[in-house]
Every structure is written in structure tokens, then in C-alpha cells.
C-alpha atoms as a PDB file:
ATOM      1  CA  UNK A   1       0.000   0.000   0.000  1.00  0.00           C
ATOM      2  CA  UNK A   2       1.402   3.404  -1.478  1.00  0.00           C
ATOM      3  CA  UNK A   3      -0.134   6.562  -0.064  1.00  0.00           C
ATOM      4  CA  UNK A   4       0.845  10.045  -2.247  1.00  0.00           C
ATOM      5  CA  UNK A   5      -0.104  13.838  -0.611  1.00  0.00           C
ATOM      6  CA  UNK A   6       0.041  15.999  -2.326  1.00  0.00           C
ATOM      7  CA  UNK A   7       0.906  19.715  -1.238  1.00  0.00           C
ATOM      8  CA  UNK A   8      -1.051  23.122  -0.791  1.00  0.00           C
ATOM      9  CA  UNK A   9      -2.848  24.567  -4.329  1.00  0.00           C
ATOM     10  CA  UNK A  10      -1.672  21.071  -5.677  1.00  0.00           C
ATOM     11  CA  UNK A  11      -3.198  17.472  -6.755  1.00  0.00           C
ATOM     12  CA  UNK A  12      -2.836  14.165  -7.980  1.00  0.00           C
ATOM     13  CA  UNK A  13      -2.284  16.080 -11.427  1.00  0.00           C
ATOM     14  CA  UNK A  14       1.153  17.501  -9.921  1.00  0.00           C
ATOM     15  CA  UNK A  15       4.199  16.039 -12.148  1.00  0.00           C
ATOM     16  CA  UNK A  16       5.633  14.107  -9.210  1.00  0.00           C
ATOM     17  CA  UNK A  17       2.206  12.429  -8.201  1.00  0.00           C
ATOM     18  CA  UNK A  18       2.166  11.322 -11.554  1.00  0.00           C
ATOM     19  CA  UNK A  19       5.453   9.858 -12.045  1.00  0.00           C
ATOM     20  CA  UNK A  20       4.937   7.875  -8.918  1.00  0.00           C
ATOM     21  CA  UNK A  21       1.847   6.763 -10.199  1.00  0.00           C
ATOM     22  CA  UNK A  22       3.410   5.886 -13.771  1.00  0.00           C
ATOM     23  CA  UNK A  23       5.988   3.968 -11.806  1.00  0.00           C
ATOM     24  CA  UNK A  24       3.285   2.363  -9.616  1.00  0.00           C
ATOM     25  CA  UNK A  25       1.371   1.157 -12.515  1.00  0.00           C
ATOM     26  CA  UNK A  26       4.005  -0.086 -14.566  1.00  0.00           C
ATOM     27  CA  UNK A  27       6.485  -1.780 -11.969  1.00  0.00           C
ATOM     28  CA  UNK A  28       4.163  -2.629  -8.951  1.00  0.00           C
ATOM     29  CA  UNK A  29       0.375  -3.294 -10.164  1.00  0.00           C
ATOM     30  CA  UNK A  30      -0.269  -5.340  -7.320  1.00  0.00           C
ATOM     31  CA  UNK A  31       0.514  -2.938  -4.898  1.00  0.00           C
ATOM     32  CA  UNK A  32      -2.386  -0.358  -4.055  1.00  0.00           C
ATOM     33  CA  UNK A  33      -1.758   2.833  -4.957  1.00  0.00           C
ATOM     34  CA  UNK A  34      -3.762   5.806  -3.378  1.00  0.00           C
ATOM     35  CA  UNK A  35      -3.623   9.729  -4.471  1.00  0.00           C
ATOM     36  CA  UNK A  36      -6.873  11.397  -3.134  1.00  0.00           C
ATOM     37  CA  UNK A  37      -7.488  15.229  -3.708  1.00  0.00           C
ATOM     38  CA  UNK A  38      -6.815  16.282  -0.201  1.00  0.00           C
ATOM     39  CA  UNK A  39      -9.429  19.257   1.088  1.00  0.00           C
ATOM     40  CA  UNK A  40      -8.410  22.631   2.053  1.00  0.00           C
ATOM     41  CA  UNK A  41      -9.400  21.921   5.950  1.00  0.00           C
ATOM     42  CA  UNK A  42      -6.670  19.975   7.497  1.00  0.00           C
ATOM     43  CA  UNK A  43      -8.933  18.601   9.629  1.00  0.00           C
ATOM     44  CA  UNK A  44     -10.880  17.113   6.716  1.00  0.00           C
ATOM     45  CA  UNK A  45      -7.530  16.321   4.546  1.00  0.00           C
ATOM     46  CA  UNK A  46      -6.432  13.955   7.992  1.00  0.00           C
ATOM     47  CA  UNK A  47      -9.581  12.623   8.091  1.00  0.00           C
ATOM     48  CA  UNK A  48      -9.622  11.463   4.984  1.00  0.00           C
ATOM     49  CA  UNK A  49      -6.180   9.878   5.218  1.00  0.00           C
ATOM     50  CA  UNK A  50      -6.792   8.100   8.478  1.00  0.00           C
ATOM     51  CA  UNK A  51      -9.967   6.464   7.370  1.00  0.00           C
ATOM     52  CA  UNK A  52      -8.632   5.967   3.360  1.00  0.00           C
ATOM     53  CA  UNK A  53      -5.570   3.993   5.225  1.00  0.00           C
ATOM     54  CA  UNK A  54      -7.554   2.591   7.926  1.00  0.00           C
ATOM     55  CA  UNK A  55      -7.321  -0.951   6.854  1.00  0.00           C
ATOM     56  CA  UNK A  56      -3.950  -0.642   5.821  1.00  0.00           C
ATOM     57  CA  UNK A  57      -1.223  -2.663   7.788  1.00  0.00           C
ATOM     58  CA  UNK A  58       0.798  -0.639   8.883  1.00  0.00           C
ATOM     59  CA  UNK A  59       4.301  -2.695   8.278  1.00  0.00           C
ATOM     60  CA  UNK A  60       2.714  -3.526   4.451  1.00  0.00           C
ATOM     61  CA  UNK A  61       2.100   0.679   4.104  1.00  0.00           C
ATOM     62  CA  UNK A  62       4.102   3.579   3.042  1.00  0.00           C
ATOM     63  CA  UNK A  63       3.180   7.350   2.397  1.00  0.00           C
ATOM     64  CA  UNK A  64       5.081   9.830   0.545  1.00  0.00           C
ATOM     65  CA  UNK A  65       4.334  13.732   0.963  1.00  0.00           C
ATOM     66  CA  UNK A  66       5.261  16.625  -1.021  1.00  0.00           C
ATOM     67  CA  UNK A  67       5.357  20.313   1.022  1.00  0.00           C
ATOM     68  CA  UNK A  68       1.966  20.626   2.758  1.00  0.00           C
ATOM     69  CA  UNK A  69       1.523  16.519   1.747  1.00  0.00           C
ATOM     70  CA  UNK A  70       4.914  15.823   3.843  1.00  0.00           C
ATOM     71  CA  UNK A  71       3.637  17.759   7.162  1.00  0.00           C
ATOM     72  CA  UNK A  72       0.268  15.337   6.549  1.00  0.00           C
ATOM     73  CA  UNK A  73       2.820  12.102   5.869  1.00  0.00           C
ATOM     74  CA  UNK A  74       4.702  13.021   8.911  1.00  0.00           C
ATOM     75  CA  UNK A  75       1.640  13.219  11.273  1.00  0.00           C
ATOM     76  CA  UNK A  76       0.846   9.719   9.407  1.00  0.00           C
ATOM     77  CA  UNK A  77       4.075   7.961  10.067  1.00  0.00           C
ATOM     78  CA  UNK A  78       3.543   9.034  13.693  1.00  0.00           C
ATOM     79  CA  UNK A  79       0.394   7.988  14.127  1.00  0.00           C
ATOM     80  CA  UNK A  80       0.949   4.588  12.399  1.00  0.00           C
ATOM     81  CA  UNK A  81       4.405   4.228  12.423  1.00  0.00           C
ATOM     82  CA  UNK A  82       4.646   3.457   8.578  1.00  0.00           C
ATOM     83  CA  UNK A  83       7.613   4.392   6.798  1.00  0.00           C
ATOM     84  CA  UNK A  84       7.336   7.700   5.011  1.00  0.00           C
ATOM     85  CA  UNK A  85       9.029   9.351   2.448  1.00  0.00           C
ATOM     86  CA  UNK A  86       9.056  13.668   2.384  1.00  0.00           C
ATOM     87  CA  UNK A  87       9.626  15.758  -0.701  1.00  0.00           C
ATOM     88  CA  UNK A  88      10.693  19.111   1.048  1.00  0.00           C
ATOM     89  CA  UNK A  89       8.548  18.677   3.914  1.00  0.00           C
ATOM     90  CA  UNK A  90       6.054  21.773   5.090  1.00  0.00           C
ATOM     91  CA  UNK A  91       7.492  22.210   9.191  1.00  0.00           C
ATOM     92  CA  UNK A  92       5.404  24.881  10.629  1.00  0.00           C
ATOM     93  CA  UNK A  93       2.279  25.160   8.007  1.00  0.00           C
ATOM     94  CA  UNK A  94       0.235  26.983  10.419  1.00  0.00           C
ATOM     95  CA  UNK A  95       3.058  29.820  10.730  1.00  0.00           C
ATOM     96  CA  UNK A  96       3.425  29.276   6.700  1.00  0.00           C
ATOM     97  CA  UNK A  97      -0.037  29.272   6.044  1.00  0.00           C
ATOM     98  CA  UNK A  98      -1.325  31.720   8.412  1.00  0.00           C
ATOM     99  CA  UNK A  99      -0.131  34.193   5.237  1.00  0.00           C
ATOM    100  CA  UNK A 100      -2.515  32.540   2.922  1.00  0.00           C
ATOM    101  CA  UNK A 101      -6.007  32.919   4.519  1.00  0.00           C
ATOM    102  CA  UNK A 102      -8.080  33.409   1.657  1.00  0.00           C
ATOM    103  CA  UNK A 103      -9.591  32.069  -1.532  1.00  0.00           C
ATOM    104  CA  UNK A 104      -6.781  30.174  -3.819  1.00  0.00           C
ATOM    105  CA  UNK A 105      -6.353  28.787  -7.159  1.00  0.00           C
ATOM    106  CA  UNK A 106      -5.434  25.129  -8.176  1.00  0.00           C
ATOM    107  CA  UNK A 107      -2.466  25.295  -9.852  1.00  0.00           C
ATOM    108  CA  UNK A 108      -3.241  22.219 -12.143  1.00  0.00           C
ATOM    109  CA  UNK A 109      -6.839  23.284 -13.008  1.00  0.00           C
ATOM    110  CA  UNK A 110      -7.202  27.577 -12.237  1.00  0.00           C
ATOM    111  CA  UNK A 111     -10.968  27.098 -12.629  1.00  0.00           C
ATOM    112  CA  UNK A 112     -10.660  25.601  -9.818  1.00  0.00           C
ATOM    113  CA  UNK A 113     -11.029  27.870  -7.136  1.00  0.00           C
ATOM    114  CA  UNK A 114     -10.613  27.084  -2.905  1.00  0.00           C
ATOM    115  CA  UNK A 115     -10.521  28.820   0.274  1.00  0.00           C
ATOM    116  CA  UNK A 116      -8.559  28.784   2.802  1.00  0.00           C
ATOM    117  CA  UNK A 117     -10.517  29.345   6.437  1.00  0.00           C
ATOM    118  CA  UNK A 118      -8.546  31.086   9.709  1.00  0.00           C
ATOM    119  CA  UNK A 119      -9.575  28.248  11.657  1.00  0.00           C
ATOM    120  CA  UNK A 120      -7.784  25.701   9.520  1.00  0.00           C
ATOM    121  CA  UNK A 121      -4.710  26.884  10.914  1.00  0.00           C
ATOM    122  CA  UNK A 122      -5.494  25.912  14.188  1.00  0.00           C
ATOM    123  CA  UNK A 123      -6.167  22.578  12.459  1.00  0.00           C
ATOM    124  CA  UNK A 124      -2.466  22.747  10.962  1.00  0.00           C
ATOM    125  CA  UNK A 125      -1.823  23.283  14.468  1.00  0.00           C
ATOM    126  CA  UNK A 126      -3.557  20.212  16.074  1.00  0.00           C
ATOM    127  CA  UNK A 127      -1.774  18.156  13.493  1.00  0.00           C
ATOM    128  CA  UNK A 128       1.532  18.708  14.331  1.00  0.00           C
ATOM    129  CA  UNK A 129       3.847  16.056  15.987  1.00  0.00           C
ATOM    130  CA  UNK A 130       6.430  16.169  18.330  1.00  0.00           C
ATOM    131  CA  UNK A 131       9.703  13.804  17.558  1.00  0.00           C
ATOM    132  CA  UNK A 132       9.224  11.323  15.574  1.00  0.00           C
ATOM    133  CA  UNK A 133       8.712   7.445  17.666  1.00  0.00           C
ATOM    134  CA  UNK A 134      10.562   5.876  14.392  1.00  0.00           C
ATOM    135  CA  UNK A 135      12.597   8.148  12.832  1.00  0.00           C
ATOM    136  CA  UNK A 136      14.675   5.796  10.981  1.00  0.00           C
ATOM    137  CA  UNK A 137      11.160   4.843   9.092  1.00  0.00           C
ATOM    138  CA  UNK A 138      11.810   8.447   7.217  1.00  0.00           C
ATOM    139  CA  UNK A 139      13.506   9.344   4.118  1.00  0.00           C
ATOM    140  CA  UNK A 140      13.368  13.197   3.492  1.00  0.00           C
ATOM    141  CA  UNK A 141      14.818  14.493   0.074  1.00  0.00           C
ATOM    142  CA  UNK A 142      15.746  18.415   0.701  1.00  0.00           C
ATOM    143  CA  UNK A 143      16.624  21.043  -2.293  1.00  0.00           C
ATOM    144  CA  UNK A 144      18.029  23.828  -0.675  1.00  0.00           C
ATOM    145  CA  UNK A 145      17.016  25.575  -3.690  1.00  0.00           C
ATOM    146  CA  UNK A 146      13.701  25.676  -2.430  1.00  0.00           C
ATOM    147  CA  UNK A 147      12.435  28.686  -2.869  1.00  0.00           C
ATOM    148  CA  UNK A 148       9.519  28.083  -0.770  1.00  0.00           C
ATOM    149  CA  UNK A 149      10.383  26.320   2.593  1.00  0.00           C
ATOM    150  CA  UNK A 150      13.948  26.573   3.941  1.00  0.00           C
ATOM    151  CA  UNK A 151      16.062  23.214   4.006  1.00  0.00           C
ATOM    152  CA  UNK A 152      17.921  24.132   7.225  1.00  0.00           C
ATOM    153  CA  UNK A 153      14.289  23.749   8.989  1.00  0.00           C
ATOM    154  CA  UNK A 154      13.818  20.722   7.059  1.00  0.00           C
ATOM    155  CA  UNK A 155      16.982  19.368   7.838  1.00  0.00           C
ATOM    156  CA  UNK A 156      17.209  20.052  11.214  1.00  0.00           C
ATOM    157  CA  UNK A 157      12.921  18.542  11.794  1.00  0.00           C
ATOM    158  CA  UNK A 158      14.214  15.636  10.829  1.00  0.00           C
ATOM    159  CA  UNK A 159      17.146  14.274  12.932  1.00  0.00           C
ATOM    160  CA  UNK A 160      18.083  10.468  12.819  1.00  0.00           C
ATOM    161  CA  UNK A 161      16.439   9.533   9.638  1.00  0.00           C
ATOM    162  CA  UNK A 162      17.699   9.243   5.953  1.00  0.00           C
ATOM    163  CA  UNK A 163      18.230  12.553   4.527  1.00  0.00           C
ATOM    164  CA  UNK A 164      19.507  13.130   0.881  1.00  0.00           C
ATOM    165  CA  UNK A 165      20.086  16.829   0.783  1.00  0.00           C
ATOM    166  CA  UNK A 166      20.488  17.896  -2.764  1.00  0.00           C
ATOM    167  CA  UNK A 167      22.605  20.800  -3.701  1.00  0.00           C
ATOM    168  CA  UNK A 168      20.457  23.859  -5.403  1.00  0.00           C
ATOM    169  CA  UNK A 169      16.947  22.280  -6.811  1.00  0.00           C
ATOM    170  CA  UNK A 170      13.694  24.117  -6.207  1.00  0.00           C
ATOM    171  CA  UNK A 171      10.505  23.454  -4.356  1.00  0.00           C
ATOM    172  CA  UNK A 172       8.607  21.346  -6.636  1.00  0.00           C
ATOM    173  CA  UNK A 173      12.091  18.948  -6.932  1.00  0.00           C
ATOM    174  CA  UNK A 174      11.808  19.439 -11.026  1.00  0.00           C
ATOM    175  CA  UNK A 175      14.617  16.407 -11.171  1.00  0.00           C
ATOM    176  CA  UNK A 176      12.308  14.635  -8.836  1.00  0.00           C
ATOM    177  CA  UNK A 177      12.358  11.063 -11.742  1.00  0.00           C
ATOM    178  CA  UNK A 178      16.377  11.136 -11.051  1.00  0.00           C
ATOM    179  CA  UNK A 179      15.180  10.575  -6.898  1.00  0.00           C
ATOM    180  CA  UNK A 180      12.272   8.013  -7.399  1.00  0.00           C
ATOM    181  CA  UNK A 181      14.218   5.194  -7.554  1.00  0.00           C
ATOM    182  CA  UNK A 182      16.110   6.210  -4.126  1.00  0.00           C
ATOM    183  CA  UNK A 183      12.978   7.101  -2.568  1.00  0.00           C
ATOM    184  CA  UNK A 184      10.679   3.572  -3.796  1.00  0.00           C
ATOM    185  CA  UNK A 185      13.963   1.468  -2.656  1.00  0.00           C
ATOM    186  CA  UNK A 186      13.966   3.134   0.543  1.00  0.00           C
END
């Protein structure tokens, strides 16, 4: 069981949810592969995951997360100590996000319009984790080209589990393919 989360504004129509899916499809069509359209409320978007995954075993399950996705894939990991795999990880979305109250395009369909509520960063804020129970189930891939988040905060969140920390890059990890092996292996 493969879980993929995407991050804010994004989908399962982002370029890396779809090469994991391609690679899904083609190299492991008997594993399940899951990519919902995660709501605006975090509340709702961890909902979702927890009862999408529910019957999931947890030592048969993995979840990879991309920004916003990775925050969600952490709080996952925690609660079901799965392995996860983070694409420049979101750290602090509620201090990120608290910018952003408001209504928001999709960037993969801008007909598609959302909004973002004040109260769902308290709900970013109820999410968030303390150390991680299994860090060593975590493989975080880091551009610190991102021009977004900022890797030393990634980095740093992150202590005691497998970090490839690529040298310039940019937030949506545009050589993401080169990593997919890494991150499938791991």
C-alpha cells in the first residue's frame, strides 16, 4: 500500500504524483496505490487519510508527501508508524499558512477555485507532531534551492532519519524522476 499527498494549491495532477503513479502502474500493479485530492481543511484532509488507510497494515504501508503533503505524511508515520518518504517537507504550516487565509487557485486546473478558512490553521496546528517514535522509518529528500520552505528547517525537523540533501533544486524537486528510484527502494 502506497499513499501520495500531495501539497497546498496542488493534486494528484502535480508532475511528481504522476510519475509515482506511472511507476506504480508499470512496476508494482499489485501494490495499491492511493492519491486522493486532499481538502483545504486539514482537519478534513487527515480525516480522509486516516480512514482511506484505515485498513492498511501498517508494516505492508508507506506514504510519501510533497510540502503541505509531507507535514500530513509526517503526522501519518507518527500515528501509524509506517515508513514515510518527504519531498521538502512543510514544518510549521500553520506559521506558513497563516499568510494565505483566503480564496486560492489550483495550480493544475485555475478554474478551480478554494478557500482557505482562519480556523484551519489551528487545524495545521492540532496536526503537528512532536519527535518522531521511528525516525529511521523516514527518508526526506531536501533542495536547498527551495524557494519556498527553507532546508535548514527541514533538515534540522528531521534528525536520525535518511536525509539526501540535494545541492540547489527548487521546491517542486523538477529532477524529482532522477530521486524516485532512491525514494521507492527506501
Amino acid at each position: 500500500h502506497v499513499l501520495y499527498l500531495h501539497g497546498f494549491r496542488s493534486s494528484p495532477q502535480s508532475t511528481k504524483a504522476r510519475q509515482v503513479a506511472a511507476v506504480m502502474a508499470a512496476q508494482f500493479p499489485h501494490i495499491t496505490w492511493w492519491c486522493p485530492q486532499l481538502p483545504a481543511s486539514p482537519q478534513a484532509a487527515a480525516e480522509l487519510i486516516a480512514t482511506g488507510t484505515a485498513a492498511w497494515p501498517a508494516a505492508h504501508m508507506a506514504v510519501i508527501g510533497s510540502s503541505l503533503g509531507g507535514f500530513y505524511a509526517t503526522w501519518l508515520a507518527s500515528q501509524r508508524g509506517c515508513k514515510a518518504v518527504l519531498l521538502n517537507p512543510a514544518i510549521d504550516p500553520a506559521r506558513d499558512l497563516a499568510n494565505y487565509i483566503g480564496e486560492h487557485t489550483a495550480w493544475h486546473n485555475p478554474d478551480e477555485r478554494f478557500y482557505f478558512a482562519p480556523e484551519f490553521v489551528d487545524e495545521l496546528r492540532a496536526l503537528a507532531v512532536g519527535p518522531l517514535p521511528h525516525p529511521e522509518r523516514v527518508w526526506a529528500l531536501i533542495a536547498k534551492g527551495d524557494e519556498v520552505l527553507d532546508w535548514r528547517e527541514m533538515t534540522a525537523r528531521y534528525p536520525g532519519s535518511h536525509q539526501v540533501v540535494m545541492e540547489g533544486g527548487d521546491h517542486a524537486i523538477s529532477n524529482f524522476e532522477t530521486y524516485l528510484p532512491q525514494a521507492l527502494a527506501f
